[in-house]
N, C-alpha and C. Protein backbone atom coordinates (compact mmCIF):
# COMPACT_ATOMS: atom_id res chain seq x y z
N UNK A 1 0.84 -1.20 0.00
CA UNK A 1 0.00 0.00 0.00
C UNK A 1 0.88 1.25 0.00
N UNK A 2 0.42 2.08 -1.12
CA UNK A 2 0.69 3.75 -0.44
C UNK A 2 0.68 4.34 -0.40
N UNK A 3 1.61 4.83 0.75
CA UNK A 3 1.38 6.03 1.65
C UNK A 3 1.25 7.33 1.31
N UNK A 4 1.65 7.60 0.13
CA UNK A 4 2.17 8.90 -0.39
C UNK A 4 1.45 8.68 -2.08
N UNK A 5 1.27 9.90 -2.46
CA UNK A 5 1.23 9.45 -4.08
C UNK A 5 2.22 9.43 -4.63
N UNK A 6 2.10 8.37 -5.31
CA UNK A 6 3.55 8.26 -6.45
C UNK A 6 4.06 9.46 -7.38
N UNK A 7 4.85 10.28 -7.50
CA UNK A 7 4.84 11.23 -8.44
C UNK A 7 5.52 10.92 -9.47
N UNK A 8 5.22 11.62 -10.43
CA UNK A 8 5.78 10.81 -12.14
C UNK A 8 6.19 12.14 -12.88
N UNK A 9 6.62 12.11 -13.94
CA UNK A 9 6.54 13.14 -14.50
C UNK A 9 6.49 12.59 -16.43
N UNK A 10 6.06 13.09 -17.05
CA UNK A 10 5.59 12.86 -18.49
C UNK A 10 6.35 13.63 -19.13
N UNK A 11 7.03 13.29 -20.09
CA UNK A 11 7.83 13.49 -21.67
C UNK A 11 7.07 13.35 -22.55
N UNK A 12 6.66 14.54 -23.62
CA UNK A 12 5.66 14.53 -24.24
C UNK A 12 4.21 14.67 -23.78
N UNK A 13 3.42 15.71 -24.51
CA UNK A 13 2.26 15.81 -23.94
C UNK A 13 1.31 15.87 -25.70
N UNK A 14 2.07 15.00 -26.63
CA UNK A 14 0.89 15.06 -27.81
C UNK A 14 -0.10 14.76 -27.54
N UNK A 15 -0.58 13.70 -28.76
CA UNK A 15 -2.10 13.20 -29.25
C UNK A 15 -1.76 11.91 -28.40
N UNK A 16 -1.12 11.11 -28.13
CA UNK A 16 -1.04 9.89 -27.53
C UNK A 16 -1.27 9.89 -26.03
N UNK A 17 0.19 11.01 -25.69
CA UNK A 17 0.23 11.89 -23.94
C UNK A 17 -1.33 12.02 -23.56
N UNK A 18 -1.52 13.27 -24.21
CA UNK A 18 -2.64 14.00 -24.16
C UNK A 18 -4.15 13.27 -24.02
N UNK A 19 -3.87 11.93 -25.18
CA UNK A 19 -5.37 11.38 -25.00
C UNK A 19 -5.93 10.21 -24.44
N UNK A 20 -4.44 9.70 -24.19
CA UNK A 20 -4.61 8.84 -23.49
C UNK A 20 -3.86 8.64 -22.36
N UNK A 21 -2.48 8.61 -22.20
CA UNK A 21 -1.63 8.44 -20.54
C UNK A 21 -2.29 9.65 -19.81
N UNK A 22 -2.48 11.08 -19.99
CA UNK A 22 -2.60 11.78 -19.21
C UNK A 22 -4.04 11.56 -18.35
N UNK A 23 -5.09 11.14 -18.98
CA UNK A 23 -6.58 10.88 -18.32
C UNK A 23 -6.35 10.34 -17.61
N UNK A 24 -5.58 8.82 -18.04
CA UNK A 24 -5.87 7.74 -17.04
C UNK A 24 -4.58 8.01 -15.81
N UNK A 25 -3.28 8.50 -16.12
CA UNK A 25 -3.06 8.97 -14.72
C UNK A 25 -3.61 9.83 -13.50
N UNK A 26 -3.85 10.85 -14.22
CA UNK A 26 -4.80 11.91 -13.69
C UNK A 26 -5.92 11.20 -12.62
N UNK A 27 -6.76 9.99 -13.21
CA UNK A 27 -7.83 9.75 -13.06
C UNK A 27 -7.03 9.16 -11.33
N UNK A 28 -5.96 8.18 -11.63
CA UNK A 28 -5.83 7.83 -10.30
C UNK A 28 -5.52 8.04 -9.46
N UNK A 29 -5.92 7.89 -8.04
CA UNK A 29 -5.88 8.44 -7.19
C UNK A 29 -4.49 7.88 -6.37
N UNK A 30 -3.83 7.17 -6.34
CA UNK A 30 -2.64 7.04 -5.91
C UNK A 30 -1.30 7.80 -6.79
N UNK A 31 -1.50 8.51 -7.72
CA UNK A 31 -0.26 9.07 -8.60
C UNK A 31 -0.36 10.94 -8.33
N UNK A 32 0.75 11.54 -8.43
CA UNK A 32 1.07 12.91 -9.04
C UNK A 32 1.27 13.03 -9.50
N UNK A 33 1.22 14.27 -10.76
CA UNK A 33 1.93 14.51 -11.66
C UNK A 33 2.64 16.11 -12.06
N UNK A 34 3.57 15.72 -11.36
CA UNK A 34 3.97 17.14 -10.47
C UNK A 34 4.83 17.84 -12.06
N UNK A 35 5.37 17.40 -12.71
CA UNK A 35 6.43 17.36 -13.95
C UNK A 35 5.55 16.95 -15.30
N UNK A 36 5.31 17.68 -16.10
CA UNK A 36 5.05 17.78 -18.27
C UNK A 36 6.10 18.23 -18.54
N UNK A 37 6.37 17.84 -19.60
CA UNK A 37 7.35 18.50 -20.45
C UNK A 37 6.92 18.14 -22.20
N UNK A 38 7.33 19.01 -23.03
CA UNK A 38 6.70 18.87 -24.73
C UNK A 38 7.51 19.83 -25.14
N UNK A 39 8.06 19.68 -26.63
CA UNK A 39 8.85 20.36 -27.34
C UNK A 39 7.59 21.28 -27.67
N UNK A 40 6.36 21.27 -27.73
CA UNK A 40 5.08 21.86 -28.53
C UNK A 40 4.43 22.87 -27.25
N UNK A 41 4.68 24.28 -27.40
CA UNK A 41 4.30 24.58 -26.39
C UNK A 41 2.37 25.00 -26.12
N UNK A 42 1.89 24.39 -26.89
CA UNK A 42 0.92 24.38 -26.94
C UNK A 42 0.10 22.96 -26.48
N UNK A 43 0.96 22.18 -26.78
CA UNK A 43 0.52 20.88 -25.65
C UNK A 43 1.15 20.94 -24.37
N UNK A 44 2.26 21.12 -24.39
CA UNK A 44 2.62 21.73 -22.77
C UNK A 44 1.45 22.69 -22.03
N UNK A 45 1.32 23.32 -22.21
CA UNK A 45 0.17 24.51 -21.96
C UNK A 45 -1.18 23.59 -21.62
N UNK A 46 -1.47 22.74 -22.40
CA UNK A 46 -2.81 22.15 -22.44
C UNK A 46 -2.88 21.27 -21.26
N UNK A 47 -1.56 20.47 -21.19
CA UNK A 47 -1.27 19.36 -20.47
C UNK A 47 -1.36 20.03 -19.07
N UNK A 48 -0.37 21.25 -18.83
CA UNK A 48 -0.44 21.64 -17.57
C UNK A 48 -1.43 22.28 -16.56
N UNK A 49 -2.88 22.49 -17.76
CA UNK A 49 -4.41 22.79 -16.92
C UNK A 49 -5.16 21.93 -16.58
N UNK A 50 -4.40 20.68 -16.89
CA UNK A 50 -5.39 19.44 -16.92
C UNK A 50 -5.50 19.54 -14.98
């Protein structure tokens, strides 16, 4: 079990990032996602209001 949330951080925030890893991390409740990063600063941007 744990104690803490796991924190992660994501490389890339495209169409793949974006439509699919980011929901389903987001969604769970044991993870953070304290760290995005994207060469595209317009998915960066998107990623980081999620």
């Amino acid at each position: 079990m744990i104690t803490r949330p796991l924190r992660i951080g994501v490389v890339g925030c495209g169409n793949i990032g974006a439509g699919s890893h980011l929901p389903t991390w987001l969604a769970h409740p044991e993870l953070a996602l304290p760290a995005r990063s994207s060469i595209h600063r317009g998915a960066l941007y998107s990623a980081a209001t999620r």
